[in-house]
Protein backbone atom coordinates (compact mmCIF):
# COMPACT_ATOMS: atom_id res chain seq x y z
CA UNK A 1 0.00 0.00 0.00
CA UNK A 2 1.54 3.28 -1.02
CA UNK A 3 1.20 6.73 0.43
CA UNK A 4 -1.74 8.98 -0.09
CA UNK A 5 -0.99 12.73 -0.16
CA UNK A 6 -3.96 15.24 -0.03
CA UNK A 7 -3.13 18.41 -0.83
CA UNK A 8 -6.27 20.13 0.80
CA UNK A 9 -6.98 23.39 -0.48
CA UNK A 10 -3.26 24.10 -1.26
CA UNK A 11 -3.83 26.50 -3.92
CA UNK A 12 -6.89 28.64 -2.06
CA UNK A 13 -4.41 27.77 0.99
CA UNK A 14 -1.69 30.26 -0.41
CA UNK A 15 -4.15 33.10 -1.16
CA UNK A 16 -5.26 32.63 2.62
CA UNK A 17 -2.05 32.29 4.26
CA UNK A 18 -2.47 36.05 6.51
CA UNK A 19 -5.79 34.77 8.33
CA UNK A 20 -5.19 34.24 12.05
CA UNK A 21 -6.99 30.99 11.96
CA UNK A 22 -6.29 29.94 8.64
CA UNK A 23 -5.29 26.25 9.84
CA UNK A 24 -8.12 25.46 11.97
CA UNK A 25 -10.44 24.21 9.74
CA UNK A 26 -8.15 21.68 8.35
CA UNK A 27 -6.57 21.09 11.37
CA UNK A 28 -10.01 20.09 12.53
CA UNK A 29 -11.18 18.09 9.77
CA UNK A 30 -8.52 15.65 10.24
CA UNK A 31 -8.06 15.68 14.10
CA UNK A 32 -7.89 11.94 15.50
CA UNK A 33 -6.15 10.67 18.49
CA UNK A 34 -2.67 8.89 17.75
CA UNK A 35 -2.08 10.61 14.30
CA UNK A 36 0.59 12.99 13.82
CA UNK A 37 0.68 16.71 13.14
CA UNK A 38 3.61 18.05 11.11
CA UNK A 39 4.46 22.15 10.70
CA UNK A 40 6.68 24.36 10.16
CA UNK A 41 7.07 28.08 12.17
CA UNK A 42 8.02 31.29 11.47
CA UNK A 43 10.92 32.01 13.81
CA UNK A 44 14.32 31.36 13.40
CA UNK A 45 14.72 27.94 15.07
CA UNK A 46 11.96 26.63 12.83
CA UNK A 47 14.30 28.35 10.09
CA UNK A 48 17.40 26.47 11.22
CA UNK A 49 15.75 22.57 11.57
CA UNK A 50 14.60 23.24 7.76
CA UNK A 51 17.72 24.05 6.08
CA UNK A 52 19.55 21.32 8.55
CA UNK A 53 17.47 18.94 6.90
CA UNK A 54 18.51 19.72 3.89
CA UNK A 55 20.61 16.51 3.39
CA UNK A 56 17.59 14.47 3.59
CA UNK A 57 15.10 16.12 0.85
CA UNK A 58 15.66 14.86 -2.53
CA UNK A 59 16.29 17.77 -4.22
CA UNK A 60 18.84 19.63 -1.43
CA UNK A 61 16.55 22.31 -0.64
CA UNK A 62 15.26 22.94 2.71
CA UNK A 63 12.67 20.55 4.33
CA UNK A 64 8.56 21.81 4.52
CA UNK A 65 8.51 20.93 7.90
CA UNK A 66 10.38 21.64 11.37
CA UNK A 67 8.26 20.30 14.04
CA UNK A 68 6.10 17.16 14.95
CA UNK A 69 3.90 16.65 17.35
CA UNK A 70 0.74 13.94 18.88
CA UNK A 71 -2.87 14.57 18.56
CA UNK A 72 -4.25 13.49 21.43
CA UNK A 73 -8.05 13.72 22.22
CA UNK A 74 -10.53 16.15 22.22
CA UNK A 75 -11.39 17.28 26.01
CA UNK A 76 -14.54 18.55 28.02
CA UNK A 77 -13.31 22.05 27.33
CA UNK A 78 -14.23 21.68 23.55
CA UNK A 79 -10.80 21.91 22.20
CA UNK A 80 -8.83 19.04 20.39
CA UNK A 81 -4.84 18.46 22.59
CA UNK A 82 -1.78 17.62 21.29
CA UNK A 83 1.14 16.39 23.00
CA UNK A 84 4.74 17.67 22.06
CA UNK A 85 8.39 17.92 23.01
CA UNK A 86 8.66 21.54 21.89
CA UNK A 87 11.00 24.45 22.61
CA UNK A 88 8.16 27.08 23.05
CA UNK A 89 9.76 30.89 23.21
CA UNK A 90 6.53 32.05 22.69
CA UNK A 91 5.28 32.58 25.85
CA UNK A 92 6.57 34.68 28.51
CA UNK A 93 8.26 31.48 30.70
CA UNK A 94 10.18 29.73 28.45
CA UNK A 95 9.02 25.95 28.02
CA UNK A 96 11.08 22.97 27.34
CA UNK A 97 10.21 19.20 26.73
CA UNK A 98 7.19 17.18 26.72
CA UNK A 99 4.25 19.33 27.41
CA UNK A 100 -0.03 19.34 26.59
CA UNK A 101 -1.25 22.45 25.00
CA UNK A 102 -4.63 23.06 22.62
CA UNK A 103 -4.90 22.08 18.79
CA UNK A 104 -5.42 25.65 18.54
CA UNK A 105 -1.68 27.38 18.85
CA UNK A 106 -1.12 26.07 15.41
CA UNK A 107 -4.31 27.58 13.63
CA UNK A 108 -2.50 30.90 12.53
CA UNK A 109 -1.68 30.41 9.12
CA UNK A 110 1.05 33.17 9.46
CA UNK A 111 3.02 31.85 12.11
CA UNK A 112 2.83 28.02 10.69
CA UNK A 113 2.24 28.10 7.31
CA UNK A 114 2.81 24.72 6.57
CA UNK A 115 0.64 21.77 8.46
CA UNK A 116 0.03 18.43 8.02
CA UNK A 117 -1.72 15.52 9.37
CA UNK A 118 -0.57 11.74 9.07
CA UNK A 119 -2.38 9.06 9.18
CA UNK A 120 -0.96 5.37 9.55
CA UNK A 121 -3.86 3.94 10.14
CA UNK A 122 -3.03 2.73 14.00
CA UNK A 123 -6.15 -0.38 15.27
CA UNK A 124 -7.62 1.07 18.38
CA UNK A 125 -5.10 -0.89 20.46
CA UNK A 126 -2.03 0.20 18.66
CA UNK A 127 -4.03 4.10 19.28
CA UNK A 128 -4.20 3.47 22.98
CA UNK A 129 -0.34 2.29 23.28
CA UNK A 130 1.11 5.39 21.55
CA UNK A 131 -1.30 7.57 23.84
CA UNK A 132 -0.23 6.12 26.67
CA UNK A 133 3.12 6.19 25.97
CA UNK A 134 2.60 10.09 25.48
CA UNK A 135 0.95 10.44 28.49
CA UNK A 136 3.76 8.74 30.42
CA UNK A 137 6.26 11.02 29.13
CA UNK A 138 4.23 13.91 30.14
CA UNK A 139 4.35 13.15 33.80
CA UNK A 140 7.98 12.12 33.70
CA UNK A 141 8.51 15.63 32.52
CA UNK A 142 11.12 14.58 29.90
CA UNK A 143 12.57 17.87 29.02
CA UNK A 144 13.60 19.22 25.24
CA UNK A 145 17.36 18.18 24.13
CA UNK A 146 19.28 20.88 22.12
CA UNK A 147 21.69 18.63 22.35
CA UNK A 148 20.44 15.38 20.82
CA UNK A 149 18.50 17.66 17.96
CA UNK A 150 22.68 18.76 17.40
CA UNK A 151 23.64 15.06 17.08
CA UNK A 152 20.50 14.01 14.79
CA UNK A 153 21.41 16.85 12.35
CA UNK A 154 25.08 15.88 12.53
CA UNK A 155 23.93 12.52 11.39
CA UNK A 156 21.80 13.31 8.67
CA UNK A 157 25.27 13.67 6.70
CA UNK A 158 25.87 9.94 7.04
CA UNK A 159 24.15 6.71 6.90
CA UNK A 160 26.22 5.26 8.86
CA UNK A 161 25.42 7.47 11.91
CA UNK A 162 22.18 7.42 11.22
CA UNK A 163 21.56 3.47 12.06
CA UNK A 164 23.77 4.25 15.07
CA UNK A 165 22.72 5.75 18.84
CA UNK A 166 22.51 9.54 18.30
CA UNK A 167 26.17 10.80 19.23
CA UNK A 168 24.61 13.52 21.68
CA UNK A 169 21.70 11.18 23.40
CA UNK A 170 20.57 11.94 27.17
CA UNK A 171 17.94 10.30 29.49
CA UNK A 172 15.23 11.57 30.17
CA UNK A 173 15.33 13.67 27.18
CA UNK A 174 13.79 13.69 23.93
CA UNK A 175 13.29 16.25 20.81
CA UNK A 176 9.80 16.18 19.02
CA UNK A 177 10.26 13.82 15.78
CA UNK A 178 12.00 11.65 18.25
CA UNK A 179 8.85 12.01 20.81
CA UNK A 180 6.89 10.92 18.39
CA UNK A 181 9.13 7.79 17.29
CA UNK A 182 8.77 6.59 20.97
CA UNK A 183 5.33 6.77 21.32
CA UNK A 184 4.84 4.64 18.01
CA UNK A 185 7.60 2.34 19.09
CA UNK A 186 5.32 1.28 22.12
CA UNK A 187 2.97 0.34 19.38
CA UNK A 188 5.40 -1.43 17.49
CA UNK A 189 5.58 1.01 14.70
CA UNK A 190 9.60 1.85 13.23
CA UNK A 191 8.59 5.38 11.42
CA UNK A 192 11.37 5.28 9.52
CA UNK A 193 13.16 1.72 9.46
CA UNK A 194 16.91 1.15 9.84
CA UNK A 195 17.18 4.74 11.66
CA UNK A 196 17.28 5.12 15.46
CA UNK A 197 14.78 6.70 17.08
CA UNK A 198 16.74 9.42 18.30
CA UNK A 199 18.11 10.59 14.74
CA UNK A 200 14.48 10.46 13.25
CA UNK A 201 13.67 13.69 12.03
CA UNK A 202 10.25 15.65 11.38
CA UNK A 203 10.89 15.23 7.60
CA UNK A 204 11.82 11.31 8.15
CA UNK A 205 8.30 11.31 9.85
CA UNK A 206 6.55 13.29 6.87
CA UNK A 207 8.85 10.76 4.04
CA UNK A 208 8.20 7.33 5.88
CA UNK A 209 7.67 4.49 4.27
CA UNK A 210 5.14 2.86 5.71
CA UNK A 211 1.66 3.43 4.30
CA UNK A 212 -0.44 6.28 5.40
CA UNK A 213 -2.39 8.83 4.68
CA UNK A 214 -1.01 12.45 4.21
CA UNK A 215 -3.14 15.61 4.57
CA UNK A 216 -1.03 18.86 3.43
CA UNK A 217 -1.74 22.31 3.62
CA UNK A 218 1.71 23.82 1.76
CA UNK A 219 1.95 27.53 1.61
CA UNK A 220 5.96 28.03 1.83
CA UNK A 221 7.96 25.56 -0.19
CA UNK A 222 11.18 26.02 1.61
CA UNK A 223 13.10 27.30 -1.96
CA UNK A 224 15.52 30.27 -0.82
CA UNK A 225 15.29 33.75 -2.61
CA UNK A 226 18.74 32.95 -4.06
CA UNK A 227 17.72 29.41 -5.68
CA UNK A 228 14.84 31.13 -7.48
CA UNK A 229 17.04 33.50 -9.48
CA UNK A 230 19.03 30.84 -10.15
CA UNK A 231 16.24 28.91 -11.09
CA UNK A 232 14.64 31.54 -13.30
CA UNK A 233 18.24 32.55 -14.70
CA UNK A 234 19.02 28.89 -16.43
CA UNK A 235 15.40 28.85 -17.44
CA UNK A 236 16.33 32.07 -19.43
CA UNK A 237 19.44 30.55 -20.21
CA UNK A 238 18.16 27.60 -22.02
CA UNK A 239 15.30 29.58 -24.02
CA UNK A 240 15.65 30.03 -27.48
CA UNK A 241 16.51 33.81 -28.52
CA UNK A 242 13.55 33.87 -30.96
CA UNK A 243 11.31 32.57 -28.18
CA UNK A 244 12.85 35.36 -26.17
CA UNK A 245 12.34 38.13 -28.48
CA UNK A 246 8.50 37.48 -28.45
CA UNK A 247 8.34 36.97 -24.82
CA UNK A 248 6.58 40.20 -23.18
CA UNK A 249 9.29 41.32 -20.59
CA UNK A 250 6.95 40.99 -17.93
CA UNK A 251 6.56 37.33 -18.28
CA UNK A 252 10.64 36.84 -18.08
CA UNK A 253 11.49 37.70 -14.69
């Protein structure tokens, strides 16, 4: 069974992208306990985990996505949960590691303008193991590792490293793609096969091989200001002059 990728709305998605709450319908429409939530943020950490991953994409360019996290269930209060190892500078008090916040922090189109929603199509069982492996990290307070998030991107360079224990690993202490590789783990479930679960990475999660069900919204494609002149440049490049000459100048650049 191969992967199904829904592009929901993508095009009416990028003429959107300013509205404060222009992820909550999707993010709503395919809210289920166990399945994963990718995105991708607007500040410079977010920034930094795309480009790292870089190695990893198949075409070199920075990854769509910097963060994953657990959807967890929705609550008497009326709001969907997830459950993430996050480093979350948004707030006053800094937070670090496995923490419970609302569905809703990641409905602002502007601040995340790319989400995503996996499904792998867990049994109910398989649901309840990877919840309550969440859930058990979230009392332990397992705190967010800088550290091991250094050694994962170190190892995205090789292979080799990559089937090995990350380099930089600590008890206690996990980074969000790798969160989310534990909690599936309990249910049996290798996201990415052949790769630790400490070097998996929120684009190994969103590039897995197992079959599932992807549901995109893609507003920022991760191509750098640079690589589009480039891009457009060797387009021009490779035109033929006549085709040139009739081409309204407009339409060139």
């Amino acid at each position: 069974m191969s992967d199904t990728a829904a592009d929901d709305g993508a095009s009416d998605a990028r003429a959107n992208g300013r509205e404060a709450n222009g992820n909550e319908a999707f993010l709503l429409k395919h809210a289920a306990p166990g399945r994963i939530g990718l995105c991708t943020g607007d500040e410079w950490i977010s920034k930094l985990i795309r480009k790292a991953q870089a190695p990893l994409t198949a075409d070199g360019h920075r990854s769509l996505w910097s963060h994953a996290f657990l959807f967890g269930e929705k609550r008497s209060d009326g709001h969907w949960w997830v459950i993430e190892s996050d480093l979350d500078l948004r707030s006053r008090q800094m937070r670090l590691g496995v923490q419970e916040n609302r569905l809703s922090r990641y409905r602002d189109a502007e601040a995340f303008p790319n989400v995503a929603v996996l499904d792998f199509g867990l049994t109910p069982e398989q649901t309840q193991r990877v919840m309550t492996a969440a859930l058990d990290l979230l009392s332990g307070l397992h705190h967010y590792s800088l550290s091991e998030l250094v050694g994962t991107m170190f190892a995205m360079h090789s292979r080799r490293l990559r089937q090995r224990d990350n380099l930089l690993a600590k008890e206690g202490a996990l980074y969000c793609s790798a969160m989310v590789q534990h909690c599936y783990a309990a249910a049996g479930i290798d996201l990415l096969p052949g790769v630790t679960g400490k070097n998996v990475s929120p684009h190994d999660i969103a590039t897995s091989p197992l079959p599932h069900t992807a549901h995109r919204l893609i507003r920022d494609l991760g191509v750098s200001r640079l690589r589009r002149v480039a891009g457009r440049t060797k387009a021009l490049l490779n035109t033929p002059v006549d085709e040139l000459l009739t081409t309204p100048v407009d339409e060139l650049f």
